[in-house]
Protein backbone atom coordinates (compact mmCIF):
# COMPACT_ATOMS: atom_id res chain seq x y z
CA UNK A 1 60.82 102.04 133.22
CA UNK A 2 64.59 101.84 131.87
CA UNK A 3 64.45 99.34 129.01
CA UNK A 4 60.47 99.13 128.57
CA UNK A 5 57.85 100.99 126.27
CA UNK A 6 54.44 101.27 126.64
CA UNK A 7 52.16 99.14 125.00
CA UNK A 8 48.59 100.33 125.18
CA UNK A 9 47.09 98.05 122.82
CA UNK A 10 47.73 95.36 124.99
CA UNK A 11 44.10 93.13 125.23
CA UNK A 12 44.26 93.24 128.84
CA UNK A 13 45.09 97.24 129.26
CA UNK A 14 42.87 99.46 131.23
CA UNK A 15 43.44 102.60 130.91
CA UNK A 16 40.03 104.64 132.31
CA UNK A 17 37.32 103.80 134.97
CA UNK A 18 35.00 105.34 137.60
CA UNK A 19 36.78 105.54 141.03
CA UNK A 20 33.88 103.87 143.31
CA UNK A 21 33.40 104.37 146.86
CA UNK A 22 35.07 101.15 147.93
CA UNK A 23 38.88 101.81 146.28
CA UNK A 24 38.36 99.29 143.51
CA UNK A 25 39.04 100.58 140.68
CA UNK A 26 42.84 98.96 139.16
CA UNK A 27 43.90 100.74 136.41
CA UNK A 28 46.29 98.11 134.08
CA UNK A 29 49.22 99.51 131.95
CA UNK A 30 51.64 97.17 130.21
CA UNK A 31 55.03 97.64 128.71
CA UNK A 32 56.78 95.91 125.97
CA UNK A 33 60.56 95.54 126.42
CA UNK A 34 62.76 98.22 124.21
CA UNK A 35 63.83 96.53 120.72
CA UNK A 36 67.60 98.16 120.62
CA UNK A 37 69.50 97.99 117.49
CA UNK A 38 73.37 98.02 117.79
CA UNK A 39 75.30 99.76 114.86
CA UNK A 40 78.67 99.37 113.84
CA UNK A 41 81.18 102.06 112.32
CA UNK A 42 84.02 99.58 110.93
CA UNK A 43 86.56 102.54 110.55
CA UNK A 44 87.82 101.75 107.55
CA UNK A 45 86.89 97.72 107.98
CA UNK A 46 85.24 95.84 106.22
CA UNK A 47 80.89 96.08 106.99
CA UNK A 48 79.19 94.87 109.34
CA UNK A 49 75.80 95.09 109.50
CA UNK A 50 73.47 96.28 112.34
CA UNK A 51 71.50 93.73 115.19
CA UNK A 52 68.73 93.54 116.93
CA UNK A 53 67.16 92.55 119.98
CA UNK A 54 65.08 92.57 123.27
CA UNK A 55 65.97 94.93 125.73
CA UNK A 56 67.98 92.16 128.02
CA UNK A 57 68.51 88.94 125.84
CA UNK A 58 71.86 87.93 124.73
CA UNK A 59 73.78 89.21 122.46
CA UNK A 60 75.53 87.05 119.45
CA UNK A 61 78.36 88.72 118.65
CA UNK A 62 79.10 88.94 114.90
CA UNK A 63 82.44 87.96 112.80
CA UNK A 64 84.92 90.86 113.29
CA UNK A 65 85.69 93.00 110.79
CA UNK A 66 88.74 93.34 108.89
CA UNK A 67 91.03 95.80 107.18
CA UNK A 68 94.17 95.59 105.17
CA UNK A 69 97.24 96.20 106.92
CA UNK A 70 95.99 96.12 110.56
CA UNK A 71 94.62 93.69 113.25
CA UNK A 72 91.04 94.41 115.10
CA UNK A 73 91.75 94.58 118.29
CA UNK A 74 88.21 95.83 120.07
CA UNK A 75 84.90 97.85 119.42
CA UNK A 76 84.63 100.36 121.28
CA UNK A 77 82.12 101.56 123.56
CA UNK A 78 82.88 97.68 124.61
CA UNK A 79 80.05 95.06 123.26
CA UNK A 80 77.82 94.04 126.58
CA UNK A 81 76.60 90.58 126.80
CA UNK A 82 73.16 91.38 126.45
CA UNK A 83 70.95 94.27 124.64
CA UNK A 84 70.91 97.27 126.58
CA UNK A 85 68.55 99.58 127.23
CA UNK A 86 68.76 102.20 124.40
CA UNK A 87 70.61 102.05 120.82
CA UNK A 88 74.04 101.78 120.59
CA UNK A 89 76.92 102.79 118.25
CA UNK A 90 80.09 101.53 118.31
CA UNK A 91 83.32 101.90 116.56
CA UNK A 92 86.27 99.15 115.73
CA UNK A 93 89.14 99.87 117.27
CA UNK A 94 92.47 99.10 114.88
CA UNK A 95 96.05 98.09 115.40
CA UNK A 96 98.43 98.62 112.17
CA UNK A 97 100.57 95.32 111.60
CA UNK A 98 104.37 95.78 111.27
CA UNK A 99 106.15 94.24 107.62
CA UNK A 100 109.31 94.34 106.69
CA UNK A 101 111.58 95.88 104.15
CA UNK A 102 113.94 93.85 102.82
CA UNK A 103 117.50 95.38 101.74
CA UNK A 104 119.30 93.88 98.34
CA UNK A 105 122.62 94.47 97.90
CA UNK A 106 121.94 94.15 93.53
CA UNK A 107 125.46 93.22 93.14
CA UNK A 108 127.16 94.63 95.77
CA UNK A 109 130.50 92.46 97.16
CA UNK A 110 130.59 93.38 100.80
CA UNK A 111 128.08 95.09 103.03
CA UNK A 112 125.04 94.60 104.01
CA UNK A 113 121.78 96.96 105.58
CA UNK A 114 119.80 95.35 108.41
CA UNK A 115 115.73 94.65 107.42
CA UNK A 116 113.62 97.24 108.75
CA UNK A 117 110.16 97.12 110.32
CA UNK A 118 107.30 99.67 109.88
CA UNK A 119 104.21 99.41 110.38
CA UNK A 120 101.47 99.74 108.41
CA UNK A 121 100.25 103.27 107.28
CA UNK A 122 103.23 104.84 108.94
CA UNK A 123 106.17 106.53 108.26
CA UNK A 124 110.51 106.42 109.20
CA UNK A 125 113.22 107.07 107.60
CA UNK A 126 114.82 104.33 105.59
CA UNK A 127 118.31 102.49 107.41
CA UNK A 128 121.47 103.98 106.21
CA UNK A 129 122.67 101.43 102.91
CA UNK A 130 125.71 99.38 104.48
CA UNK A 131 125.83 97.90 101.06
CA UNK A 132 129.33 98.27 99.54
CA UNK A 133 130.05 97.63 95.17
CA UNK A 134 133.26 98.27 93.77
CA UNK A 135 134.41 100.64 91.31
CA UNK A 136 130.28 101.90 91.66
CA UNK A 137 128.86 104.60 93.76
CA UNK A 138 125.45 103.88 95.22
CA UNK A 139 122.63 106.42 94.02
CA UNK A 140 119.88 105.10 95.72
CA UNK A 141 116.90 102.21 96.33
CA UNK A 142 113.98 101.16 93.89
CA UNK A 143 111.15 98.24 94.05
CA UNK A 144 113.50 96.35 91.20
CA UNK A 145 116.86 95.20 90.07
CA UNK A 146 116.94 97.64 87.43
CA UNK A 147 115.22 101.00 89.05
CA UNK A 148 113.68 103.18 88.79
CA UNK A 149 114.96 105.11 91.63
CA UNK A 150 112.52 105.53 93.89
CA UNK A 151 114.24 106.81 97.64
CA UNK A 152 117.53 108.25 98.44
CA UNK A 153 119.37 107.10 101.27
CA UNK A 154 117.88 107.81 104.28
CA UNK A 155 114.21 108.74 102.84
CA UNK A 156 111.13 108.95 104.05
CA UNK A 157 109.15 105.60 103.49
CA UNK A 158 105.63 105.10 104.31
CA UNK A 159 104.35 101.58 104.91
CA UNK A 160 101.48 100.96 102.40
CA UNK A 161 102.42 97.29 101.15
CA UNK A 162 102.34 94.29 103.07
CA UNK A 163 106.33 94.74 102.92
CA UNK A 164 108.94 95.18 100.04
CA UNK A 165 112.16 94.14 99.20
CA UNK A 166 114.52 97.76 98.24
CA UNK A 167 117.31 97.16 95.76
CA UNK A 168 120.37 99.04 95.82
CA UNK A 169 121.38 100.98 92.51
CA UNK A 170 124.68 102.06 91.27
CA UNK A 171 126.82 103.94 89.23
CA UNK A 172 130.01 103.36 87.86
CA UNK A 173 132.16 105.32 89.73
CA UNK A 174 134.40 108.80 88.06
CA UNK A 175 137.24 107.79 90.66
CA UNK A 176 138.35 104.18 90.49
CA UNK A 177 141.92 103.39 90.34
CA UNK A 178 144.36 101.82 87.85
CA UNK A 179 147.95 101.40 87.43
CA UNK A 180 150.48 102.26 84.57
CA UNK A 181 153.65 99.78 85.25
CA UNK A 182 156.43 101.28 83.23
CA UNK A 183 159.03 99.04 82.20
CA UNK A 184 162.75 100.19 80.96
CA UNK A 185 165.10 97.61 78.51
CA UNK A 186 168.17 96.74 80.39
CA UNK A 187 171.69 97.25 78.51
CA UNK A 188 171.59 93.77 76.83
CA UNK A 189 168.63 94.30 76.01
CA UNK A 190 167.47 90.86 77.00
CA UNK A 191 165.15 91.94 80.00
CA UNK A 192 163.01 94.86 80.48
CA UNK A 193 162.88 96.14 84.01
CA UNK A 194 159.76 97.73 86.19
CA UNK A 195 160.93 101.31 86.70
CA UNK A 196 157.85 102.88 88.15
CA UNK A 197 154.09 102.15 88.87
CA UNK A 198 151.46 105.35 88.63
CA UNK A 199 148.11 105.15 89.95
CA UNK A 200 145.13 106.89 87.79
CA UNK A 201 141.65 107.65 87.87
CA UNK A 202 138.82 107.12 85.54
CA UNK A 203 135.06 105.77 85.15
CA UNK A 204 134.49 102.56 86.01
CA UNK A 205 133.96 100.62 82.68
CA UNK A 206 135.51 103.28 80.49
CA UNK A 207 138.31 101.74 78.03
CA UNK A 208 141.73 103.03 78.19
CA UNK A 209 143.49 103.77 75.69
């Protein structure tokens, strides 16, 4: 029988006897109801250990498991309300939660790049910077104000931390402007007159001379 096992030490099993004339004879087997054990494979969860019961009694589900970065969402094969007839395994089924990156502009004076969801264990490629610093050229994004670098623009980035905040690192730019105003006495010499502006080039932060 589906969910039974025989028990022949049972006091009240008969298992031999003399077939007599007049059909008598009753032959008694008994059967104990299968002890099942459900196991669990967390998948990368947190343990939980194995129950047991009767072949047919109810089931007390235990405390889900959990894992960093991700939600249980079911074990499969599904749990049944009561102890079926054989062993089971099942296995926790997972859904990775989505964080956020954060984008900071570290000094930038217009811009800005939109936060960015990923979730967990995954990978995209990081938003475009939108951030915008003059006289500085952006070189690319680390985990703090002052570096290191640690993704270009538009890198991969794989979700391992329960989100991030990305700051934006520059360089002083080779190509930002300044202007020469040249100035010319007048024939009294009383007044000095602008007589021509030039525009020129050089490192941000660099001293002229």
């Amino acid at each position: 029988y589906l969910g039974f096992v025989p028990n022949p030490n049972h006091p009240s099993t008969v298992s031999t006897g003399v077939i007599l004339g007049n059909g008598n004879l009753v032959l008694r087997v008994y059967y104990d109801r299968f002890i099942s054990t459900i196991n669990f494979d967390s998948a990368g969860g947190s343990a939980v250990a194995p129950i047991v019961g009767k072949y047919g009694s109810k089931i007390t589900l235990p405390s889900d498991p959990t894992r960093f970065g991700y939600n249980f969402v079911a074990w499969s094969p599904a749990l049944p309300i009561r102890f079926p007839a054989n062993n089971l395994n099942v296995t926790a089924q997972w859904a990775p939660i989505s964080y956020n990156i954060m984008f900071n502009g570290n000094g930038a004076t217009s811009g800005s790049t939109p936060m960015q969801s990923i979730p967990f264990g995954t990978t995209a490629k990081l938003h475009a910077n939108g951030f915008v610093r003059s006289g500085y050229d952006f070189v690319g994004w680390a985990r703090s104000a002052n570096g290191p670098k640690l993704y270009d623009d538009g890198d991969n980035f794989t979700m391992d931390l329960a989100g991030t905040t990305l700051y934006a690192l520059w360089t002083p730019s080779a190509n930002t402007p300044y202007r020469v105003e040249h100035y010319t006495e007048n024939i009294s010499g009383n007044q000095f007159v602008l007589r021509e502006t030039t525009t020129h080039y050089a490192m941000t932060g660099q001293v002229i001379t």
